[in-house]
N, C-alpha and C. Protein backbone atom coordinates (compact mmCIF):
# COMPACT_ATOMS: atom_id res chain seq x y z
N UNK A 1 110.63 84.66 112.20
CA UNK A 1 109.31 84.94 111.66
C UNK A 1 109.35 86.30 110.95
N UNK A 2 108.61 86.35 109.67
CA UNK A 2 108.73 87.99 108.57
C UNK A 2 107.82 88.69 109.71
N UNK A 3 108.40 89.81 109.40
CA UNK A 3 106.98 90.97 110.19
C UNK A 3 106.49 91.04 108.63
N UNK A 4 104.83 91.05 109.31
CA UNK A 4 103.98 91.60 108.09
C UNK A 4 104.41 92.96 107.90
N UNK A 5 103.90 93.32 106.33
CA UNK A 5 104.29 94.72 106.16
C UNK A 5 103.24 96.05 107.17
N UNK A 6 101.97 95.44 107.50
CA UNK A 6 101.13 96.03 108.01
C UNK A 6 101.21 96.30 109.45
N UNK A 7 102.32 95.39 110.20
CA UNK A 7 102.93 95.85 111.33
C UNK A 7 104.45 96.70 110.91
N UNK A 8 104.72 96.38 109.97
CA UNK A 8 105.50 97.89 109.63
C UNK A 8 105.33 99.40 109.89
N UNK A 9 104.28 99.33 108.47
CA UNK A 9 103.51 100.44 108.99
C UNK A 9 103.49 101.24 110.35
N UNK A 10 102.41 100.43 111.16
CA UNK A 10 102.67 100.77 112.15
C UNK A 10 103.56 101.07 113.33
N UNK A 11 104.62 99.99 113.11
CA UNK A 11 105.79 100.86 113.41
C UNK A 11 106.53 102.12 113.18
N UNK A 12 105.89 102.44 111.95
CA UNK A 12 106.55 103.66 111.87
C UNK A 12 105.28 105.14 111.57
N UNK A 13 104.22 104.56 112.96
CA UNK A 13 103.09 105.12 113.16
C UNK A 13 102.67 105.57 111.72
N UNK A 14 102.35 105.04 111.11
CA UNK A 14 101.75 105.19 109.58
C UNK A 14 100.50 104.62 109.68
N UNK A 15 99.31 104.89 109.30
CA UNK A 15 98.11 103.48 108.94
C UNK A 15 97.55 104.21 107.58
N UNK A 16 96.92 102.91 107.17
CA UNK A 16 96.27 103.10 105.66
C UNK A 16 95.21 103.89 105.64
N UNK A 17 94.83 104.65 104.72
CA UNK A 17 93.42 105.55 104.43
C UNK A 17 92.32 105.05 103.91
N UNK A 18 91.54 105.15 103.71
CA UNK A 18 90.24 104.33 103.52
C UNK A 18 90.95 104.19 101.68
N UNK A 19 90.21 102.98 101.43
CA UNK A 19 90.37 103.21 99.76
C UNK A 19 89.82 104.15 98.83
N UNK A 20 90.39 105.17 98.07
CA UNK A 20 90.19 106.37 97.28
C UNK A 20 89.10 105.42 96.05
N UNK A 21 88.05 105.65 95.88
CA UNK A 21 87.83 105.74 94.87
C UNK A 21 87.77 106.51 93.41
N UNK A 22 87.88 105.75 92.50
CA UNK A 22 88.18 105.96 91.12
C UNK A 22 87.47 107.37 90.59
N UNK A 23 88.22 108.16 90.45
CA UNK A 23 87.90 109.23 89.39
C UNK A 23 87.67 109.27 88.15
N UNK A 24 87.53 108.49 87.34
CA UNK A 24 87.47 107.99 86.15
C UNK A 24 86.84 106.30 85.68
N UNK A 25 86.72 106.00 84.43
CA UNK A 25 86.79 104.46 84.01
C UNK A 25 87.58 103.73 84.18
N UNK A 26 87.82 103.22 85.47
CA UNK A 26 89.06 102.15 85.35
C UNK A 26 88.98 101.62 86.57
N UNK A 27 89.83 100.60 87.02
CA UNK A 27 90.20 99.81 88.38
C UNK A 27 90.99 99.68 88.60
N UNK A 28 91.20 99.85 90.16
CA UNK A 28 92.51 100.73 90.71
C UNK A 28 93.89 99.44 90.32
N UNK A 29 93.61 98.46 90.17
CA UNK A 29 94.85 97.52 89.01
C UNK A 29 93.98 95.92 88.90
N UNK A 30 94.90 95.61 88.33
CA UNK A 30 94.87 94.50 87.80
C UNK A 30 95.95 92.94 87.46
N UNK A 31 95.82 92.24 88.00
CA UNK A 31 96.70 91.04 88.17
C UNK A 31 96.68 90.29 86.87
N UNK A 32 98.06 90.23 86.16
CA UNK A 32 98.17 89.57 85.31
C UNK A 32 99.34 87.85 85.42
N UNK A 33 98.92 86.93 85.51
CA UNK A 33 99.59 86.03 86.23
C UNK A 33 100.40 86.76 88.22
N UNK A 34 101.86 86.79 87.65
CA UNK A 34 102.04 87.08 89.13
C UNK A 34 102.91 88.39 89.26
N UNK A 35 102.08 88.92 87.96
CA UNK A 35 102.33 90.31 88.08
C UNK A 35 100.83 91.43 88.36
N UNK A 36 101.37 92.65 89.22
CA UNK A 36 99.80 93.33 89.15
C UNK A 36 100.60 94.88 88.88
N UNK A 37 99.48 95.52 88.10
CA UNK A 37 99.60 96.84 87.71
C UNK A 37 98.96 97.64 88.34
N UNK A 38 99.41 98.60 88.70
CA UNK A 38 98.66 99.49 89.45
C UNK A 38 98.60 100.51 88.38
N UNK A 39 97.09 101.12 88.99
CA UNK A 39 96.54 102.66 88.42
C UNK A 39 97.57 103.84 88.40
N UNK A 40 97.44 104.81 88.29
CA UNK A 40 97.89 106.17 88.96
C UNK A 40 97.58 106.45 89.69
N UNK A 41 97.80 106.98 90.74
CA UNK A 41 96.62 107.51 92.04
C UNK A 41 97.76 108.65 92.67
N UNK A 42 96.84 109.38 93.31
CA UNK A 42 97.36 111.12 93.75
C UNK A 42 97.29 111.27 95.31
N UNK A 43 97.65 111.68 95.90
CA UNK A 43 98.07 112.48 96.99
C UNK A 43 96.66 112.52 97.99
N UNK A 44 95.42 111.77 98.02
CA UNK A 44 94.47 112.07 98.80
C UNK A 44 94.49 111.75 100.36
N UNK A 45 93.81 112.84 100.70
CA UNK A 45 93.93 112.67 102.25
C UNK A 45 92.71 111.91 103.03
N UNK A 46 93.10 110.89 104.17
CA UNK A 46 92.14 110.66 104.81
C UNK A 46 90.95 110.91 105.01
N UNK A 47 91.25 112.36 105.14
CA UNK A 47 89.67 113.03 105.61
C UNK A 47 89.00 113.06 104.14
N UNK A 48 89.11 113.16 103.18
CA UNK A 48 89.23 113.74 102.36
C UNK A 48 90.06 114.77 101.57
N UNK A 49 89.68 115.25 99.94
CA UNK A 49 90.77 116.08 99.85
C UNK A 49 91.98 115.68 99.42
N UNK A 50 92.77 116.49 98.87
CA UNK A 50 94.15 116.29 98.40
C UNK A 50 95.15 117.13 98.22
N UNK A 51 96.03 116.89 98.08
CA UNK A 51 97.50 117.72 98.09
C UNK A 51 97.65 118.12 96.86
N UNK A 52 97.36 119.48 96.41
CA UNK A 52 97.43 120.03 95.32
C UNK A 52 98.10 121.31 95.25
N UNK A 53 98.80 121.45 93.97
CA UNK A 53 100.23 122.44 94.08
C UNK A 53 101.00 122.30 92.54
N UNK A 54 101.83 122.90 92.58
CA UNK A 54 102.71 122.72 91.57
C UNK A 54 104.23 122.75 92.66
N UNK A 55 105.12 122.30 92.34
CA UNK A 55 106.27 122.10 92.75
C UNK A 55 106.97 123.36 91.81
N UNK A 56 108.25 123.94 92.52
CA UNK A 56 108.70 125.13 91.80
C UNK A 56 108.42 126.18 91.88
N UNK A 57 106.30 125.97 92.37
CA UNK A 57 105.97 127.50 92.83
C UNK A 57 105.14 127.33 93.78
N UNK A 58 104.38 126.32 94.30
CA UNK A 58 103.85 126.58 95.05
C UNK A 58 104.01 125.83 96.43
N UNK A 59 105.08 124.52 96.22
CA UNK A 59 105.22 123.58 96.82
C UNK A 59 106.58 123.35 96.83
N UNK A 60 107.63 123.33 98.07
CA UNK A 60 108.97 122.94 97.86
C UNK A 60 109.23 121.39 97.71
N UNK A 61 110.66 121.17 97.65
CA UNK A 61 110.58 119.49 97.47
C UNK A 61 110.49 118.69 98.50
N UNK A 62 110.29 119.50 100.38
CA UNK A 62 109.88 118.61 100.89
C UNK A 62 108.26 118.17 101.15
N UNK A 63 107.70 119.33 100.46
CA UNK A 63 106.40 119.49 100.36
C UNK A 63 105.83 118.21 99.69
N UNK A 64 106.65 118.42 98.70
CA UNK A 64 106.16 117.09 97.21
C UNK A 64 106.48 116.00 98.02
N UNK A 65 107.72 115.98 98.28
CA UNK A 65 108.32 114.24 99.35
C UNK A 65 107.03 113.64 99.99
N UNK A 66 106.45 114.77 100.64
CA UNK A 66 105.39 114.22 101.94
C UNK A 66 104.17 114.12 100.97
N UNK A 67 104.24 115.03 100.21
CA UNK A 67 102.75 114.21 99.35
C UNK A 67 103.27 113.14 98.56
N UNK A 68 104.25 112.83 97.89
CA UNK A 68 104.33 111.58 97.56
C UNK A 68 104.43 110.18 98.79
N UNK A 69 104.66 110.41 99.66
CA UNK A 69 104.86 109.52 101.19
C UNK A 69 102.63 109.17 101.28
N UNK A 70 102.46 110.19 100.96
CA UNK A 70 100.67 109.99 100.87
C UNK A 70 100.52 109.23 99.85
N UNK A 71 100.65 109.58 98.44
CA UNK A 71 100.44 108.94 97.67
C UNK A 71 100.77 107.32 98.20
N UNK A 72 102.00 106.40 97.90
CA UNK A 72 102.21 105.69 98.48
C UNK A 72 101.60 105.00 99.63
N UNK A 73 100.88 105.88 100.86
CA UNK A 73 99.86 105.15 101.60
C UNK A 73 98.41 104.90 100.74
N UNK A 74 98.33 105.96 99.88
CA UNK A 74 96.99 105.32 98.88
C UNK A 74 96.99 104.30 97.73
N UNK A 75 98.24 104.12 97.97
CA UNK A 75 98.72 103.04 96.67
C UNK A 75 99.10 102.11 97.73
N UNK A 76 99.14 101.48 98.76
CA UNK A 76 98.96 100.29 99.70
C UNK A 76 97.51 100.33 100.03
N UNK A 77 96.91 100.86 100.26
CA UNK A 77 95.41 101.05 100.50
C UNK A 77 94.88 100.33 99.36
N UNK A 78 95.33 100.67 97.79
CA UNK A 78 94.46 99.90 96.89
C UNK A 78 95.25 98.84 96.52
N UNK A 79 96.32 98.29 96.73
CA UNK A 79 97.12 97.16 96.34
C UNK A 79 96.24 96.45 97.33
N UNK A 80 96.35 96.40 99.03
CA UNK A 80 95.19 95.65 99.69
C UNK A 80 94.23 95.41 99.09
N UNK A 81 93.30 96.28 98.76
CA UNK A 81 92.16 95.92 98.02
C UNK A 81 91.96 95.27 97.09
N UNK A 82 92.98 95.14 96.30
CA UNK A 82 93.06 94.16 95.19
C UNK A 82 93.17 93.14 95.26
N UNK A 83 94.35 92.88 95.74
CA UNK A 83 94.91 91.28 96.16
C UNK A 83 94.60 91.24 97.42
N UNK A 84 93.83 91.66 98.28
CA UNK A 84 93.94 91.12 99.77
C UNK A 84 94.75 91.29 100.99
N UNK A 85 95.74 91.07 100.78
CA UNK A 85 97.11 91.59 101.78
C UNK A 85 97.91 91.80 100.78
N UNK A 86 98.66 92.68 101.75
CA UNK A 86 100.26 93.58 101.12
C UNK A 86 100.95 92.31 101.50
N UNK A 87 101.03 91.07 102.54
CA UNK A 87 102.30 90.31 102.41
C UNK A 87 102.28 89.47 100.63
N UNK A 88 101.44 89.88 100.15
CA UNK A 88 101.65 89.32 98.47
C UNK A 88 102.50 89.42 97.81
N UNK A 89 103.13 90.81 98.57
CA UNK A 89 104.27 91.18 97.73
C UNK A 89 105.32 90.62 97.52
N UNK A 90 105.91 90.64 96.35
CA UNK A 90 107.15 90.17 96.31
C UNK A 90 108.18 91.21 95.90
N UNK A 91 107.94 91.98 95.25
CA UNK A 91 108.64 93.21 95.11
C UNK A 91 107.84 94.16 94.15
N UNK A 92 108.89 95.10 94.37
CA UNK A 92 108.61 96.42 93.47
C UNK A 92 109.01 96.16 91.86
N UNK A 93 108.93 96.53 90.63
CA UNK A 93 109.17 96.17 89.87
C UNK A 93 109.63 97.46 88.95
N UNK A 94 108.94 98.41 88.95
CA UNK A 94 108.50 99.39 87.89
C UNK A 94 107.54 101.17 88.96
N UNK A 95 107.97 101.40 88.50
CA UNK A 95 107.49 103.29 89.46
C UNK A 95 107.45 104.26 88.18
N UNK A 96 106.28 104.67 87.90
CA UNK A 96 106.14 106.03 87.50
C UNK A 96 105.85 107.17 88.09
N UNK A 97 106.44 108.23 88.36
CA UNK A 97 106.71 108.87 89.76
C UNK A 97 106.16 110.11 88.74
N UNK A 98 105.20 110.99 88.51
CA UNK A 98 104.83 111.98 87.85
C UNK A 98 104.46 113.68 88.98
N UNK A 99 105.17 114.24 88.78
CA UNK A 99 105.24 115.66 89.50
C UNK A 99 104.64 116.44 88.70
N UNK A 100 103.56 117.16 89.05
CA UNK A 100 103.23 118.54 88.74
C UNK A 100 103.99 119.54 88.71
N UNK A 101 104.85 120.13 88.14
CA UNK A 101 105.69 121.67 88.68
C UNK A 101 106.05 122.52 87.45
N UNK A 102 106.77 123.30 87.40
CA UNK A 102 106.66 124.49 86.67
C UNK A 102 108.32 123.66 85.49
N UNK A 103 108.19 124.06 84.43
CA UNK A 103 109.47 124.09 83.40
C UNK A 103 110.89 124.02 84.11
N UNK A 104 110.97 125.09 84.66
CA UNK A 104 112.04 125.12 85.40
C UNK A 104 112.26 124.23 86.55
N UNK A 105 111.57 123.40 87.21
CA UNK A 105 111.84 122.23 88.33
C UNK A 105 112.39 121.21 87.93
N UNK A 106 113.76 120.92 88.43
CA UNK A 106 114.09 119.97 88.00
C UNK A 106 114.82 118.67 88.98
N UNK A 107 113.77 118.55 90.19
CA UNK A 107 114.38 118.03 91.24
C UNK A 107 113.62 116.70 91.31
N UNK A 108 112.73 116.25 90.60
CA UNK A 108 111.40 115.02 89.83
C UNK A 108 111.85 113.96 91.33
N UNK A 109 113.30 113.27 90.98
CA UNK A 109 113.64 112.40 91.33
C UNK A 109 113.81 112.39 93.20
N UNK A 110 113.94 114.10 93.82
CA UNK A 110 114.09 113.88 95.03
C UNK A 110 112.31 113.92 95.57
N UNK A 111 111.35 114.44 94.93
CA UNK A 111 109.83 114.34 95.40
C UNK A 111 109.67 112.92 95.24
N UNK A 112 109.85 112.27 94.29
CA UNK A 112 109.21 110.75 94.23
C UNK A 112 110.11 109.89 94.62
N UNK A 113 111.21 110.24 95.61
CA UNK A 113 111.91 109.72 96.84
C UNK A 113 110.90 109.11 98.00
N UNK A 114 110.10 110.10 98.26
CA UNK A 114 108.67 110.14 99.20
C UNK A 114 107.76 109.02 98.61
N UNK A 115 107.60 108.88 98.03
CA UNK A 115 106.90 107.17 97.61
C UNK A 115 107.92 105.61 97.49
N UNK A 116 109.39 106.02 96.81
CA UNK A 116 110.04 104.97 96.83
C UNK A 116 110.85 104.37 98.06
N UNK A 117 110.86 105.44 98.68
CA UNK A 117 111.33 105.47 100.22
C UNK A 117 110.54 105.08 101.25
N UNK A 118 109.28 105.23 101.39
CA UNK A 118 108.10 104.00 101.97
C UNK A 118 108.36 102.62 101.60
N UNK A 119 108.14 102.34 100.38
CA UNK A 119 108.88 101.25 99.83
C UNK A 119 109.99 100.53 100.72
N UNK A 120 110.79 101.11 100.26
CA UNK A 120 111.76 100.53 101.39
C UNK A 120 112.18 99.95 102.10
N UNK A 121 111.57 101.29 102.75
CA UNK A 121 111.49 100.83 104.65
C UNK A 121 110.57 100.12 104.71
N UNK A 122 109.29 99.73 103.97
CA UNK A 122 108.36 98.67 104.07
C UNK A 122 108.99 97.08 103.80
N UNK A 123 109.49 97.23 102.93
CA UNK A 123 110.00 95.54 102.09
C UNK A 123 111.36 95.47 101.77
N UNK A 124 112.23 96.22 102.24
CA UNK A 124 113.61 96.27 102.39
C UNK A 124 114.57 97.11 100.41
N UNK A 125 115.75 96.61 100.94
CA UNK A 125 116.46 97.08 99.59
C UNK A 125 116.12 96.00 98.54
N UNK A 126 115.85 95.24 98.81
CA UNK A 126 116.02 93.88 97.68
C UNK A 126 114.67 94.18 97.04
N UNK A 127 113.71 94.25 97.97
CA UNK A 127 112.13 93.64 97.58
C UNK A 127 111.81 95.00 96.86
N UNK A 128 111.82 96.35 97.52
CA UNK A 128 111.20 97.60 97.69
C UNK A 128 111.64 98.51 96.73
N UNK A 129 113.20 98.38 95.79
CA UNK A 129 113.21 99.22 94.84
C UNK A 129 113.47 98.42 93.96
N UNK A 130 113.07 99.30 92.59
CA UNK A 130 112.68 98.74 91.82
C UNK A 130 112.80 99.41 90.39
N UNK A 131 113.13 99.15 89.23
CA UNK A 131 112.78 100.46 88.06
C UNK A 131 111.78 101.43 88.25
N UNK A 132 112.38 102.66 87.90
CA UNK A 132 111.77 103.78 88.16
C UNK A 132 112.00 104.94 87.12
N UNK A 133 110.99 105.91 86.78
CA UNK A 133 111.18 107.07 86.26
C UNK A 133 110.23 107.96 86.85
N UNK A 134 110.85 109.13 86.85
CA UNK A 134 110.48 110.68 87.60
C UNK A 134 110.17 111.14 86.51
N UNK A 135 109.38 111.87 86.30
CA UNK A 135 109.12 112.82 85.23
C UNK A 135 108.33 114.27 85.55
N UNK A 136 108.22 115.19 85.13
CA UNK A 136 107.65 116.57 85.36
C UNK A 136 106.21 116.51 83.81
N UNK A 137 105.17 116.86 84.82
CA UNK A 137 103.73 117.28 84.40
C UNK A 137 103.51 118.90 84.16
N UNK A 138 103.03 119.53 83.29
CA UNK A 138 102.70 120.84 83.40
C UNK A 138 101.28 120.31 84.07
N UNK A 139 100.66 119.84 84.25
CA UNK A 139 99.31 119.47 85.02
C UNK A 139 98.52 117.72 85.41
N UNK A 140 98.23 117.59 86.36
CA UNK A 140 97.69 116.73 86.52
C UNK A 140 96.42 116.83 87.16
N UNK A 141 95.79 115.82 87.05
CA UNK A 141 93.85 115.69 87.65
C UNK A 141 93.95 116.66 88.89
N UNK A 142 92.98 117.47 88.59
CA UNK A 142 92.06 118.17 90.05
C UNK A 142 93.69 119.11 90.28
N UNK A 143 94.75 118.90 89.58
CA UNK A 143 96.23 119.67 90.19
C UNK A 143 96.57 119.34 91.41
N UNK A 144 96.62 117.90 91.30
CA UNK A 144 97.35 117.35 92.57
C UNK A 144 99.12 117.54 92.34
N UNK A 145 99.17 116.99 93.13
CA UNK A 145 101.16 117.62 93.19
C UNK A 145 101.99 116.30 92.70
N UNK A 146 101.33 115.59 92.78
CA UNK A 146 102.25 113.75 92.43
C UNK A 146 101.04 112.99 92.10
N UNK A 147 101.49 111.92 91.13
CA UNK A 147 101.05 110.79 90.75
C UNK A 147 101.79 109.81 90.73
N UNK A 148 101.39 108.86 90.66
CA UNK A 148 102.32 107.40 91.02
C UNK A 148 101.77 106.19 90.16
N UNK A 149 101.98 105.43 89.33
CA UNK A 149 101.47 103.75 89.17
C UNK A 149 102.83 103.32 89.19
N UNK A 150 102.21 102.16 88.94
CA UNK A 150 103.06 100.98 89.27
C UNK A 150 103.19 99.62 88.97
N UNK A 151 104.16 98.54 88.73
CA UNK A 151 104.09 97.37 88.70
C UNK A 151 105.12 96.51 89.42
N UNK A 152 104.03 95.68 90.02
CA UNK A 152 104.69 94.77 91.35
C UNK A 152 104.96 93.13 90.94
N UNK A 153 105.83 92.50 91.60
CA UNK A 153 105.53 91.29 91.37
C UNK A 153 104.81 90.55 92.43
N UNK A 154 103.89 89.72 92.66
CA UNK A 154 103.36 88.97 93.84
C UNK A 154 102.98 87.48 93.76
N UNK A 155 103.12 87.13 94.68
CA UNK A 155 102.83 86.01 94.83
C UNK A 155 101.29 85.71 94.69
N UNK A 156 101.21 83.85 94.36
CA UNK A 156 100.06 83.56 94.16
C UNK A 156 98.92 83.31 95.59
């Protein structure tokens, strides 16, 4: 029998955050046949609030790791919401992994480790990685420290 991904989670004492709503015009994704796109979404915390920083100066890279490991719980939070359950998934497809940090940072790929690395350990090597690019922001919304979208494949 699969373990759901949502007893994953919890195995690895993780649970989801309430769903972030939208800062802007848009919806947090969208299903196109048996593909769905995800938004961007940032680093918000449970309580509220968010992980905001620049990497390089104000934030080291395990700093960024763990806010991208957040991000990632807010990007299962709204994939649920969309489609219903995370067992939809069929894999990862596509990662835009976007870091806030200074010119000189050039470590992109080990912070948005912390989102692809949930992944993972959620849906294994096959399902969970997927094309990816890291890239460096001189700024992002409100100066959160990471951004993330995405495209998944899922079932009907």
């Amino acid at each position: 029998m699969t373990q759901h991904i949502e007893d994953r989670l919890a195995a690895l004492g993780l649970q989801l955050p309430p769903v972030p709503k939208p800062i802007g015009n848009y919806v947090a994704g969208v299903a196109v046949g048996n593909l769905l796109f995800m938004s961007g979404i940032g680093p918000r915390r449970p309580e509220g609030g968010v992980v905001a920083g620049r990497l390089g100066e104000s934030m080291d890279i395990e700093q960024g790791y763990q806010a991208a490991q957040l991000v990632a719980l807010n990007m299962l939070a709204n994939i649920r919401s969309v489609i219903g359950s995370l067992d939809r998934i069929e894999r990862v497809v596509k990662v835009l992994g976007m870091v806030n940090c200074t010119p000189a940072f050039n470590d992109m790929p080990k912070v948005i480790n912390g989102f692809s690395d949930l992944f993972v350990q959620l849906l294994g090597e096959e399902r969970g990685r997927g094309a990816r690019s890291a890239v460096g922001m001189a700024s992002l919304p409100n100066q959160i420290a990471v951004e993330v979208e995405m495209v998944l494949q899922i079932s009907a």
